[in-house]
PDB file of N, CA and C in Angstrom:
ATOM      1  N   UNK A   1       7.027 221.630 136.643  1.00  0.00           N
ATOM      2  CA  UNK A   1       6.786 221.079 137.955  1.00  0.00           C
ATOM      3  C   UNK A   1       8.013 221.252 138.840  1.00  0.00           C
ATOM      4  N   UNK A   2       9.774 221.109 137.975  1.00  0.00           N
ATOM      5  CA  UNK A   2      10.744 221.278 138.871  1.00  0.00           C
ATOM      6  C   UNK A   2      10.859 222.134 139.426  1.00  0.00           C
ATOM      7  N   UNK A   3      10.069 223.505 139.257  1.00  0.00           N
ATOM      8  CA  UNK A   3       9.946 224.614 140.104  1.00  0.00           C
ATOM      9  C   UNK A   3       8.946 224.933 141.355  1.00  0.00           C
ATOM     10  N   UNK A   4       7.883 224.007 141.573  1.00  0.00           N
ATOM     11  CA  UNK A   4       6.721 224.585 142.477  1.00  0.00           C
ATOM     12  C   UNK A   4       6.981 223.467 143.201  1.00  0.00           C
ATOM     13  N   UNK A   5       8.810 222.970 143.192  1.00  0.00           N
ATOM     14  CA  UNK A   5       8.982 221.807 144.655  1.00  0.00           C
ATOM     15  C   UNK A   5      10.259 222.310 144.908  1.00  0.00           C
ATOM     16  N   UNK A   6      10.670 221.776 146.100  1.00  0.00           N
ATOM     17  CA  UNK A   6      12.473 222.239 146.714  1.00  0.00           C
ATOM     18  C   UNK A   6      13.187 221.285 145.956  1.00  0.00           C
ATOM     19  N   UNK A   7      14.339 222.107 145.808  1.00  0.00           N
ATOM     20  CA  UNK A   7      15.065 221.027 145.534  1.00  0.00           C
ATOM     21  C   UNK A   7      15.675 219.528 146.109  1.00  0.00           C
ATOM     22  N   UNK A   8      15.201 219.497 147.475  1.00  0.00           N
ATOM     23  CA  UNK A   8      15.109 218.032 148.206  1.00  0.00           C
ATOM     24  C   UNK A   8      14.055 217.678 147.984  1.00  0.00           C
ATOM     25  N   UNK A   9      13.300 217.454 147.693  1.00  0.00           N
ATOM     26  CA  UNK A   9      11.857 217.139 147.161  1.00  0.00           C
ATOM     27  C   UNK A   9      11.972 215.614 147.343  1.00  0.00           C
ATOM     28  N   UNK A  10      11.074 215.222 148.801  1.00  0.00           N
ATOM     29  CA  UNK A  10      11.252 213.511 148.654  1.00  0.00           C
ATOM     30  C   UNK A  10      10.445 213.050 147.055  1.00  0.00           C
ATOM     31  N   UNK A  11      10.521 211.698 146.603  1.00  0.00           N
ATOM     32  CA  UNK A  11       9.978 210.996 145.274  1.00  0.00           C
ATOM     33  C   UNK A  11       8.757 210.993 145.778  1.00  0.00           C
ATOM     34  N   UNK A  12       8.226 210.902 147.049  1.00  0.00           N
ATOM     35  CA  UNK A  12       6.300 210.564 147.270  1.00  0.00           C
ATOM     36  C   UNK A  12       5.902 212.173 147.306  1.00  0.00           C
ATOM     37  N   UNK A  13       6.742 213.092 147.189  1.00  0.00           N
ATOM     38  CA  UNK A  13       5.817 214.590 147.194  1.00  0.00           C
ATOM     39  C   UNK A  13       6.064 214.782 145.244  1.00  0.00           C
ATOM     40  N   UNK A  14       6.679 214.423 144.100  1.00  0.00           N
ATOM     41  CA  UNK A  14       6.930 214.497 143.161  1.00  0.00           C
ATOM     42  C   UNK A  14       5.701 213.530 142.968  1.00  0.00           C
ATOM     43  N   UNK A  15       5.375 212.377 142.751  1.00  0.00           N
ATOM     44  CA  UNK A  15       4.352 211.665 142.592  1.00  0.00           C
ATOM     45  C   UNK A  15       2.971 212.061 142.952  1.00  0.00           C
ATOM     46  N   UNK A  16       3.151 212.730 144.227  1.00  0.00           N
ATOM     47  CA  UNK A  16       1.576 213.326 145.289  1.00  0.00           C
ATOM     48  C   UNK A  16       1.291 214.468 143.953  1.00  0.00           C
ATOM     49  N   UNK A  17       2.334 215.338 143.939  1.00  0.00           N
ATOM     50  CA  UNK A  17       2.394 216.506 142.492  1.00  0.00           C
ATOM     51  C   UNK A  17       1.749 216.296 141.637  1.00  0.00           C
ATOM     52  N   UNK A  18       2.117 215.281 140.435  1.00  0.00           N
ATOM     53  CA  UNK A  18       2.057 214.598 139.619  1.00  0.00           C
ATOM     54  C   UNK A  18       0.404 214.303 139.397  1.00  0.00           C
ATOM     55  N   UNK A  19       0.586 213.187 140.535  1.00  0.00           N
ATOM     56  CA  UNK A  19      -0.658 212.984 140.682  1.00  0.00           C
ATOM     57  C   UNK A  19      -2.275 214.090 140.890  1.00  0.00           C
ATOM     58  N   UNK A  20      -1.985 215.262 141.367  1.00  0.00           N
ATOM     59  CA  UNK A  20      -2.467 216.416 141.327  1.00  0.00           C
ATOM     60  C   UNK A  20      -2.750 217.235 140.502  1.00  0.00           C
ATOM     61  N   UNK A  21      -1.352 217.307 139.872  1.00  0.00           N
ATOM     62  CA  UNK A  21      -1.076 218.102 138.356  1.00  0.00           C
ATOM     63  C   UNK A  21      -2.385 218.216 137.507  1.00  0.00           C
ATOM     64  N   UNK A  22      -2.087 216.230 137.138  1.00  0.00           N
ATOM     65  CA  UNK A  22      -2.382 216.268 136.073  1.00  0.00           C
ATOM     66  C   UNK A  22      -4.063 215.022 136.026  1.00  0.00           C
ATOM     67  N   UNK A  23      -4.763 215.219 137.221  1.00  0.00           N
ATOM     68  CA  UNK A  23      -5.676 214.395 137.575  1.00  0.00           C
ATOM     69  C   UNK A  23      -5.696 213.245 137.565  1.00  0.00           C
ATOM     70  N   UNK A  24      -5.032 212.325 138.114  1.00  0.00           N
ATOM     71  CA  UNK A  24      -3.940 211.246 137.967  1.00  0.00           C
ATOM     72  C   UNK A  24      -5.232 210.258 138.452  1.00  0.00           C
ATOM     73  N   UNK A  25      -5.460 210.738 139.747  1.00  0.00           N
ATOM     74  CA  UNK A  25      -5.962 209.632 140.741  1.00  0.00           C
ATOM     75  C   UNK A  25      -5.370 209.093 141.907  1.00  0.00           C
ATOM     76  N   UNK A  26      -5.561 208.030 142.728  1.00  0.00           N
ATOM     77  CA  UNK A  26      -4.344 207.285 143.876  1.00  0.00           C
ATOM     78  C   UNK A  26      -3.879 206.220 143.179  1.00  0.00           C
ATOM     79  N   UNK A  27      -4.228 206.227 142.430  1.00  0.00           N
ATOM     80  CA  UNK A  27      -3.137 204.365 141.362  1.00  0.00           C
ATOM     81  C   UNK A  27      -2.955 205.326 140.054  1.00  0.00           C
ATOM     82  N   UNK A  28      -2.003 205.257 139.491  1.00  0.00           N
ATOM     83  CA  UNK A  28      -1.675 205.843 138.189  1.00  0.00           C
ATOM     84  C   UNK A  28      -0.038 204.981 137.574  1.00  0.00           C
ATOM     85  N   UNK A  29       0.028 204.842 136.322  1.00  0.00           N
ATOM     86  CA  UNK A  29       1.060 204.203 136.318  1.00  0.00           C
ATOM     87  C   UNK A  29       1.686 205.060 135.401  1.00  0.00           C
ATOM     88  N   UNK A  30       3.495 205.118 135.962  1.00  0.00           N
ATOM     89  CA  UNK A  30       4.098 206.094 135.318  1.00  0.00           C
ATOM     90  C   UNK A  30       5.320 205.704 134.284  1.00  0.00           C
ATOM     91  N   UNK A  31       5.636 206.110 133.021  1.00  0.00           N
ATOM     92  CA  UNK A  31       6.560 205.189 132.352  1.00  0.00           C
ATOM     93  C   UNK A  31       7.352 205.787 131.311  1.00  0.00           C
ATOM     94  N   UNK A  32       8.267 205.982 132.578  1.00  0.00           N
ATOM     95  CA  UNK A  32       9.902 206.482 132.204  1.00  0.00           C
ATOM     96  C   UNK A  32      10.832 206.173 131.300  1.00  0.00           C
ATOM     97  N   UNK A  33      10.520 205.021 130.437  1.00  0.00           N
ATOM     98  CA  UNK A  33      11.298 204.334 129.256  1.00  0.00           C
ATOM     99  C   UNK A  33      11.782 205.569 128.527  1.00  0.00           C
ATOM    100  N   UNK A  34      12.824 205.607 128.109  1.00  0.00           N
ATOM    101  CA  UNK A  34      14.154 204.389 128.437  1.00  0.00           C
ATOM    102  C   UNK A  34      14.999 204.630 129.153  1.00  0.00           C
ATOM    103  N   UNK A  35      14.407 205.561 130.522  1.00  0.00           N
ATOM    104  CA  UNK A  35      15.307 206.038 131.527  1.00  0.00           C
ATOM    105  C   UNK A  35      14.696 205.104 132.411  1.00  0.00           C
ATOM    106  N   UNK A  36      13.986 204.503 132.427  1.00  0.00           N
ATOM    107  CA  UNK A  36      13.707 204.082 133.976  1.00  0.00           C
ATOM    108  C   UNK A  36      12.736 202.482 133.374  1.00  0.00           C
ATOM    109  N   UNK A  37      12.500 202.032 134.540  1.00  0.00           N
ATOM    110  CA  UNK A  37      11.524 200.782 134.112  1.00  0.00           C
ATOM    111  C   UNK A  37      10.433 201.523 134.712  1.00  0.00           C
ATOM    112  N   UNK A  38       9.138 200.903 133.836  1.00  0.00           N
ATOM    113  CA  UNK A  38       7.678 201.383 134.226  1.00  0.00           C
ATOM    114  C   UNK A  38       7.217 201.245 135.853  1.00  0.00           C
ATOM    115  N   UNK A  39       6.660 202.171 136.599  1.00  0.00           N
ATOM    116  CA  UNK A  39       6.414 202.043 137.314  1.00  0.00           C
ATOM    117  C   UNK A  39       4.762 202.055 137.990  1.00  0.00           C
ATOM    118  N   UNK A  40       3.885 201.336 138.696  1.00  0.00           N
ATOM    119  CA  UNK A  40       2.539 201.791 139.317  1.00  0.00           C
ATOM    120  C   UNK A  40       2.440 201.920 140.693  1.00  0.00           C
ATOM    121  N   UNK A  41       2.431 204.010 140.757  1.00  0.00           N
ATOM    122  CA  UNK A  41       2.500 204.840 141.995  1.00  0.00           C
ATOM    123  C   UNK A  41       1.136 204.530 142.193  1.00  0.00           C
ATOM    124  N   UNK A  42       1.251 204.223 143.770  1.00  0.00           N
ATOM    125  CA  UNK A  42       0.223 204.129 144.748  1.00  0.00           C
ATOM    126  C   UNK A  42      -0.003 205.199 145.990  1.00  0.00           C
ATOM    127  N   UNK A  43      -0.796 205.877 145.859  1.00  0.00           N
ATOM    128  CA  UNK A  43      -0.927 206.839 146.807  1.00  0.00           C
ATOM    129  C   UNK A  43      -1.629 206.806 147.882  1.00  0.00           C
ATOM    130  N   UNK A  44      -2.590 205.977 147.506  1.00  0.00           N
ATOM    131  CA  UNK A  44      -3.856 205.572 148.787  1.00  0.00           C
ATOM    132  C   UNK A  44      -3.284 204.709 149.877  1.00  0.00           C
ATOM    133  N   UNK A  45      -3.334 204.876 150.958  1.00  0.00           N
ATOM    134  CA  UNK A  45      -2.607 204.055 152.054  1.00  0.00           C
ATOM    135  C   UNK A  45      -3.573 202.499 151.987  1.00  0.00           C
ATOM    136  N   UNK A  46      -4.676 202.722 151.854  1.00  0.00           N
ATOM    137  CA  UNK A  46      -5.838 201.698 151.840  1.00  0.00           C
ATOM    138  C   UNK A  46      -5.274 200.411 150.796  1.00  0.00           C
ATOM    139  N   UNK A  47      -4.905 201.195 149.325  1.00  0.00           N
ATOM    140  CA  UNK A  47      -4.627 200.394 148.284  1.00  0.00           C
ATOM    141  C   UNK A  47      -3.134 200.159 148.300  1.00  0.00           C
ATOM    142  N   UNK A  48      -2.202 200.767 149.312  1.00  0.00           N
ATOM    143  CA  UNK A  48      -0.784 200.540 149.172  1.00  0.00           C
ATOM    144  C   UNK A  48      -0.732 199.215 150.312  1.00  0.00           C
ATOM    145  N   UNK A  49      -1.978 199.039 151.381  1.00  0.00           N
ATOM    146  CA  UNK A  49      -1.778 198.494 152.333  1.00  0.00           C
ATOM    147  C   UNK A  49      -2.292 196.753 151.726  1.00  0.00           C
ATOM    148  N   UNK A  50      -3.052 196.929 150.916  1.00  0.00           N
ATOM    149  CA  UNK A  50      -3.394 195.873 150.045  1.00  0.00           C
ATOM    150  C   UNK A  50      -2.470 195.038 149.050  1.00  0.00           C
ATOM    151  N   UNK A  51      -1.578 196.114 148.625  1.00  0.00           N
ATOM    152  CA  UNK A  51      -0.622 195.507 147.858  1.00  0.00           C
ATOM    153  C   UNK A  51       0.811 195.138 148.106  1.00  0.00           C
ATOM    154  N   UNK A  52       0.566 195.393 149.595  1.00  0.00           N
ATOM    155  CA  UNK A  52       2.047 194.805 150.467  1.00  0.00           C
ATOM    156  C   UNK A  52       2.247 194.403 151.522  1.00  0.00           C
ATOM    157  N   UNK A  53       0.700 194.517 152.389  1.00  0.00           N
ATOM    158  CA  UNK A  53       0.572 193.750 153.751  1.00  0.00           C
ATOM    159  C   UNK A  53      -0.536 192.551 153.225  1.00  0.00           C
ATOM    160  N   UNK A  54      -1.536 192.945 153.040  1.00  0.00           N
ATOM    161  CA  UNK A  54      -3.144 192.170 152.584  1.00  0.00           C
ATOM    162  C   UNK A  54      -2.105 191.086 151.654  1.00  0.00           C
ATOM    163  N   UNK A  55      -1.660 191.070 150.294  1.00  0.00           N
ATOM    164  CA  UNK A  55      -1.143 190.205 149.466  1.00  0.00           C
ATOM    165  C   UNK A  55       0.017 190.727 149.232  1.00  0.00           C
ATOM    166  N   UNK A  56       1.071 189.362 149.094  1.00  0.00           N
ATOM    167  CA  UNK A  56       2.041 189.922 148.796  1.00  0.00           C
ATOM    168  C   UNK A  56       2.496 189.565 147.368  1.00  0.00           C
ATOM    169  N   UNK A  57       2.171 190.737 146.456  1.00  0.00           N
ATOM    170  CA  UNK A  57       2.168 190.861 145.391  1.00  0.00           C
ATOM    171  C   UNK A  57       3.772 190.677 144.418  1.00  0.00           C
ATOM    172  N   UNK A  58       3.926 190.005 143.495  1.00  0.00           N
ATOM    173  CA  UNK A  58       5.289 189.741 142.794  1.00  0.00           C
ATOM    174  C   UNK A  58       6.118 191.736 142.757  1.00  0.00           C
ATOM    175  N   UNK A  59       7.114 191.402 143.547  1.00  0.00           N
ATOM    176  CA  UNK A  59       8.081 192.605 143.166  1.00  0.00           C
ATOM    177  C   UNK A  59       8.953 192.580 141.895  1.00  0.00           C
ATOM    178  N   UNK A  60       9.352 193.727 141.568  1.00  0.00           N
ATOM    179  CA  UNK A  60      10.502 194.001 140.337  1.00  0.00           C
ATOM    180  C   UNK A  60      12.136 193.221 141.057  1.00  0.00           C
ATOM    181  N   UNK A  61      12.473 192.788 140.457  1.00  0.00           N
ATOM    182  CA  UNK A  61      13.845 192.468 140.829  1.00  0.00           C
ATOM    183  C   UNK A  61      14.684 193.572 141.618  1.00  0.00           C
ATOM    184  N   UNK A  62      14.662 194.609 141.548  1.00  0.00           N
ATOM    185  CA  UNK A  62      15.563 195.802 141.939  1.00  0.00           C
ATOM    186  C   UNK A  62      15.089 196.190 143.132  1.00  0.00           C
ATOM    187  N   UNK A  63      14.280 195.347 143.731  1.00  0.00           N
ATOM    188  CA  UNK A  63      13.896 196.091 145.104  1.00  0.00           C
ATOM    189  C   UNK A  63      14.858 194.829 145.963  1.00  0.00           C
ATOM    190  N   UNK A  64      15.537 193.735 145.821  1.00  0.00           N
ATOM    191  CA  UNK A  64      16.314 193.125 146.318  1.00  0.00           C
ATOM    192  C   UNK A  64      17.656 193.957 146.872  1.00  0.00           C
ATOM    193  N   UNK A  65      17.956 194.908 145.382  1.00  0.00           N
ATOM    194  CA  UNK A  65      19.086 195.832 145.967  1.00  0.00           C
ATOM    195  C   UNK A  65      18.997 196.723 146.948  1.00  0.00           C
ATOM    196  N   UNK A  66      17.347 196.939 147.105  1.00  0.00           N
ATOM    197  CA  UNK A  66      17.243 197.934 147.840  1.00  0.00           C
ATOM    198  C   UNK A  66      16.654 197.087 148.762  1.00  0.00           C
ATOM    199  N   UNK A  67      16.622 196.415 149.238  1.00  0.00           N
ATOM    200  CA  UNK A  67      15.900 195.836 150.351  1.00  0.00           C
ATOM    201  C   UNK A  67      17.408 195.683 151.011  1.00  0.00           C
ATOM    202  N   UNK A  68      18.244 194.538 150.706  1.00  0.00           N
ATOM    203  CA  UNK A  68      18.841 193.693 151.649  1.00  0.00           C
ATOM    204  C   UNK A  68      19.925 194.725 152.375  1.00  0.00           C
ATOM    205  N   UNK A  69      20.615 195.942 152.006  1.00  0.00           N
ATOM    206  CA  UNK A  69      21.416 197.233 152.951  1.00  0.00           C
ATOM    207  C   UNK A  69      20.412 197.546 154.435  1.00  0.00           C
ATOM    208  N   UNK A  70      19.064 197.371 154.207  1.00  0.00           N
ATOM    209  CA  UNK A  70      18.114 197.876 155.209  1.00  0.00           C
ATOM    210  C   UNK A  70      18.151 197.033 156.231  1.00  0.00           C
ATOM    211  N   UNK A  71      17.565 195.660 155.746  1.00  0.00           N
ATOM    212  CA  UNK A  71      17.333 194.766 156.450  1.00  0.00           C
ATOM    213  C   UNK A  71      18.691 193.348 156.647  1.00  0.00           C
ATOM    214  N   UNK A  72      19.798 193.234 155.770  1.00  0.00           N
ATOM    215  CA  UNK A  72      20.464 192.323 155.879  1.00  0.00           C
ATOM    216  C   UNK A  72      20.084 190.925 155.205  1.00  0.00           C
ATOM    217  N   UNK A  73      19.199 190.861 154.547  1.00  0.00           N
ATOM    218  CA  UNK A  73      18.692 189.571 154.208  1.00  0.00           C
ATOM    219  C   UNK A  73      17.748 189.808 153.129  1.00  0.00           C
ATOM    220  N   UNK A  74      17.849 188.798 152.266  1.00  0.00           N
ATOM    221  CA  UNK A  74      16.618 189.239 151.143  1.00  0.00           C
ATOM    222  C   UNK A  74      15.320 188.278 151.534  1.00  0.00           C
ATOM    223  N   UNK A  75      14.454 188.874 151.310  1.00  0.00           N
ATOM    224  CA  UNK A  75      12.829 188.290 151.248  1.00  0.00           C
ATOM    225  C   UNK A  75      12.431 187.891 150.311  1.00  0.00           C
ATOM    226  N   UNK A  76      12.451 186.186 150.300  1.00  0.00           N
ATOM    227  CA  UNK A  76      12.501 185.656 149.071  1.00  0.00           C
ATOM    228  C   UNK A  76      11.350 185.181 148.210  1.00  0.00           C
ATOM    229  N   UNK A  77      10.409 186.256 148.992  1.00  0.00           N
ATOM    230  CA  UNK A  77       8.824 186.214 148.554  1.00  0.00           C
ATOM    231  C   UNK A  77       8.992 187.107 147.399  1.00  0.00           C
ATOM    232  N   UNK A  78       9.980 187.849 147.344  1.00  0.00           N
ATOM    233  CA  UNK A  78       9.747 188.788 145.753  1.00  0.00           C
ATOM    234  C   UNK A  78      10.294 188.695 144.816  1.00  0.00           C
TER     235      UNK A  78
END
């Protein structure tokens, strides 16, 4: 797959891939152990819009790191 993308390759065109590849679907869950913590890629705007505007669903701890540089403040809904 590291070949039929650029090497800047944003993470949502590696996932869109992925998801293509290998008949994934728009929800598929992907799990990188013991490089990474498990993750469930959402591709559908419909079902991404559900799981972060519609409800706000429990986040992983590590999106705090990545939240509060953006915004200045953590959202202490996650």
């Amino acid at each position: 797959m590291k070949a039929k993308l650029p090497a800047d390759a944003h993470i949502n065109l590696v996932h869109a891939t992925l998801a293509r590849d290998y008949d994934l679907g728009p929800i598929y869950y992907l799990d990188l152990w013991p490089s990474l913590d498990s993750q469930v890629i959402v591709l559908d705007p419909v079902l991404a819009a559900q799981t972060t505007q519609l409800k706000n669903l429990p986040k992983h701890p590590m999106v705090r790191c990545a939240q509060f540089p953006q915004v200045e403040t953590y959202n202490h809904s996650v």
